[in-house]
C-alpha atoms as a PDB file:
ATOM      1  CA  UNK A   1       6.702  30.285   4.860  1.00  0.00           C
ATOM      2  CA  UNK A   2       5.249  33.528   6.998  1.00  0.00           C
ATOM      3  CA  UNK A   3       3.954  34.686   3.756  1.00  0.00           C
ATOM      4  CA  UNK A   4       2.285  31.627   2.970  1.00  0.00           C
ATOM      5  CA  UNK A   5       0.385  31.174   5.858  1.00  0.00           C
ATOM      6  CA  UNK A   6      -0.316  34.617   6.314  1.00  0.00           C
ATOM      7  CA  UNK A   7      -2.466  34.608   2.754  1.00  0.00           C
ATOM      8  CA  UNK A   8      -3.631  31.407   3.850  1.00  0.00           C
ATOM      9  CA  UNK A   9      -5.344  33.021   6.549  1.00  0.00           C
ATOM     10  CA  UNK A  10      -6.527  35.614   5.200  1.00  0.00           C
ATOM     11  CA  UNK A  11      -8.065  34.385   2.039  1.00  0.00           C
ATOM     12  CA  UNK A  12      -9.553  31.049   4.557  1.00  0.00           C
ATOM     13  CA  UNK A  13     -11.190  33.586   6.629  1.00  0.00           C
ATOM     14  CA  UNK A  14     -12.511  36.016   3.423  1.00  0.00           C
ATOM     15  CA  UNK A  15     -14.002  32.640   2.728  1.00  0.00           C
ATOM     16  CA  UNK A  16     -16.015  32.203   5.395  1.00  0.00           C
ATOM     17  CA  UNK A  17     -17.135  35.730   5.310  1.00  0.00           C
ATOM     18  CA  UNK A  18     -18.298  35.068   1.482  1.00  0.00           C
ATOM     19  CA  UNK A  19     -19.706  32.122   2.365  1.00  0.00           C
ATOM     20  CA  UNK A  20     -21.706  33.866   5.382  1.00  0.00           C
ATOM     21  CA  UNK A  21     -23.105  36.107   3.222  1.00  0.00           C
ATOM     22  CA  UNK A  22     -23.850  33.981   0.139  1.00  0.00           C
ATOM     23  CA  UNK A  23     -25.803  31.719   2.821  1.00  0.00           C
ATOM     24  CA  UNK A  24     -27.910  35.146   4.330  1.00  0.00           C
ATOM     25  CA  UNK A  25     -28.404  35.903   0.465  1.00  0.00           C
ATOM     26  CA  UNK A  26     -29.584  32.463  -0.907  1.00  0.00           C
ATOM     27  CA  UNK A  27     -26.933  32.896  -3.255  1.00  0.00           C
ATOM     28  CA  UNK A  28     -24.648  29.769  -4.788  1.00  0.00           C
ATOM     29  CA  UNK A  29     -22.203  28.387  -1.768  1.00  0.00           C
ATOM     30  CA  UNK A  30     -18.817  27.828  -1.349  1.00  0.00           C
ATOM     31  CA  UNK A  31     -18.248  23.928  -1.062  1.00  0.00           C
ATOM     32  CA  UNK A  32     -17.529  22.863   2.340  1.00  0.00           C
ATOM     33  CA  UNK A  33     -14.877  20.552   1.166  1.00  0.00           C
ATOM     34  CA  UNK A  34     -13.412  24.122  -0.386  1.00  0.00           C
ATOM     35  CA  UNK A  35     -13.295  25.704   3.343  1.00  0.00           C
ATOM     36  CA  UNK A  36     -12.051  22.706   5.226  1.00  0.00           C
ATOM     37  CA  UNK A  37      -9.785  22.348   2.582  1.00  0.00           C
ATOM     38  CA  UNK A  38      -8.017  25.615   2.678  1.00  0.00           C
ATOM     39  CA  UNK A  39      -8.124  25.009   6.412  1.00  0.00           C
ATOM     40  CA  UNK A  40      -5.895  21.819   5.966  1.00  0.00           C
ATOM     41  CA  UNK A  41      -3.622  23.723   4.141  1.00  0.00           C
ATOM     42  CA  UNK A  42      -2.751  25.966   6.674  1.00  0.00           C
ATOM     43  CA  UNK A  43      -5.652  28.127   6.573  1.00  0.00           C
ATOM     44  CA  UNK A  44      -7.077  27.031   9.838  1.00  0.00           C
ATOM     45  CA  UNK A  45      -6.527  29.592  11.920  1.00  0.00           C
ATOM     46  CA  UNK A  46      -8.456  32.423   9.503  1.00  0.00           C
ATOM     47  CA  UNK A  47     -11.102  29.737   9.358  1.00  0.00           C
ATOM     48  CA  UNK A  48     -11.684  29.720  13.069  1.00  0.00           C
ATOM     49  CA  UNK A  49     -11.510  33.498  13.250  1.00  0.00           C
ATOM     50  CA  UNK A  50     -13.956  33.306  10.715  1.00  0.00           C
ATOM     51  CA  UNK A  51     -16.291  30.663  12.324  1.00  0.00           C
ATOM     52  CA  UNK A  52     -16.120  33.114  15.258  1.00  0.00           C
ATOM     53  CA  UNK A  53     -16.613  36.377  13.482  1.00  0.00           C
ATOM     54  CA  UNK A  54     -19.262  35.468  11.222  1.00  0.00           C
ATOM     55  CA  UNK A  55     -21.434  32.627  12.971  1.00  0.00           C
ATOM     56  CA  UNK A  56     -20.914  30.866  10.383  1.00  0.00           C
ATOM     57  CA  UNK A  57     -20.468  26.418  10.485  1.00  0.00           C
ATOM     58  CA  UNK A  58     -20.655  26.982  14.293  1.00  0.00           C
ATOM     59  CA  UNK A  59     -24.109  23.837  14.108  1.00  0.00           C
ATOM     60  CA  UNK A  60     -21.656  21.826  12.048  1.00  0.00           C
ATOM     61  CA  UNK A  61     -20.147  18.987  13.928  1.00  0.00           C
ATOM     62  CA  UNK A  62     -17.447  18.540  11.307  1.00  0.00           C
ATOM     63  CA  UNK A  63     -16.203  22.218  11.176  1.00  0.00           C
ATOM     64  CA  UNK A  64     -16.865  22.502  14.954  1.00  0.00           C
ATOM     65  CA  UNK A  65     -14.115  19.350  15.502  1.00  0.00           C
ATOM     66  CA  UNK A  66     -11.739  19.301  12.347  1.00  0.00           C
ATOM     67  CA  UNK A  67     -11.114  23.508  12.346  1.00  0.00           C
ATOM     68  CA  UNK A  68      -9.361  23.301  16.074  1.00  0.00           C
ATOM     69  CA  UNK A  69      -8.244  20.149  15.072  1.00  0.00           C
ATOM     70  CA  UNK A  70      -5.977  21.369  11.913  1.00  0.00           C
ATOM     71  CA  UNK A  71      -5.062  24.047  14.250  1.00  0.00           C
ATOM     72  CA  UNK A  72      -3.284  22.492  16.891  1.00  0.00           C
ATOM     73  CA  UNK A  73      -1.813  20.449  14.126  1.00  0.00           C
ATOM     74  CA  UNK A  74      -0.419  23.174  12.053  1.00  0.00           C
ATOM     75  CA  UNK A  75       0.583  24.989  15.236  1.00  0.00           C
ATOM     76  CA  UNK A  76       2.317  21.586  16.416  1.00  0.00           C
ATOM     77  CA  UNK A  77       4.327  21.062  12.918  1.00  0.00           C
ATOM     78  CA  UNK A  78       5.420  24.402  13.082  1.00  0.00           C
ATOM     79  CA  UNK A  79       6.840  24.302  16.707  1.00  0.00           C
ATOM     80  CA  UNK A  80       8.513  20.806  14.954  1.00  0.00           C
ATOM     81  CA  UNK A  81      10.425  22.719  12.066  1.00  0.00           C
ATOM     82  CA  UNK A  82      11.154  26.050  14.395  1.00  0.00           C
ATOM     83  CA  UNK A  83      12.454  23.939  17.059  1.00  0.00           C
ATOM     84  CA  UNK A  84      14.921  21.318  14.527  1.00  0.00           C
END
């Protein structure tokens, strides 16, 4: 499971990095149902790092409210299963 998110993480926030940089060079974009969707999947942590690090989705409402939002989620369900 540690593995899992860990990759998770790190390949959520690569993805934002890409993405950042695709965006400065006009270049063909990740989907932003790709990056919230790694971010549901247990990514969201990386993502946020990644929002932070980059400046990147910080003007979009939806990233800006669903990114913390899987967060505290993920971070709740895992308190769940270490704690049962």
């Amino acid at each position: 499971m540690m593995i899992y998110l860990i990759s998770i993480n790190i390949l959520s926030f690569l993805l934002f990095g890409i993405d950042k940089y695709k965006a400065i060079k006009k270049k063909y974009r990740i989907p932003e149902k790709v990056l919230l969707g790694i971010s549901l999947l247990g990514g969201s942590l990386g993502s946020l790092l990644g929002m932070i690090l980059f400046h990147h989705k910080t003007k979009k409402i939806g990233f800006l409210i669903l990114i913390p939002l899987f967060l505290l989620l993920q971070i709740i369900i895992l308190l769940e299963i270490n704690f049962h």
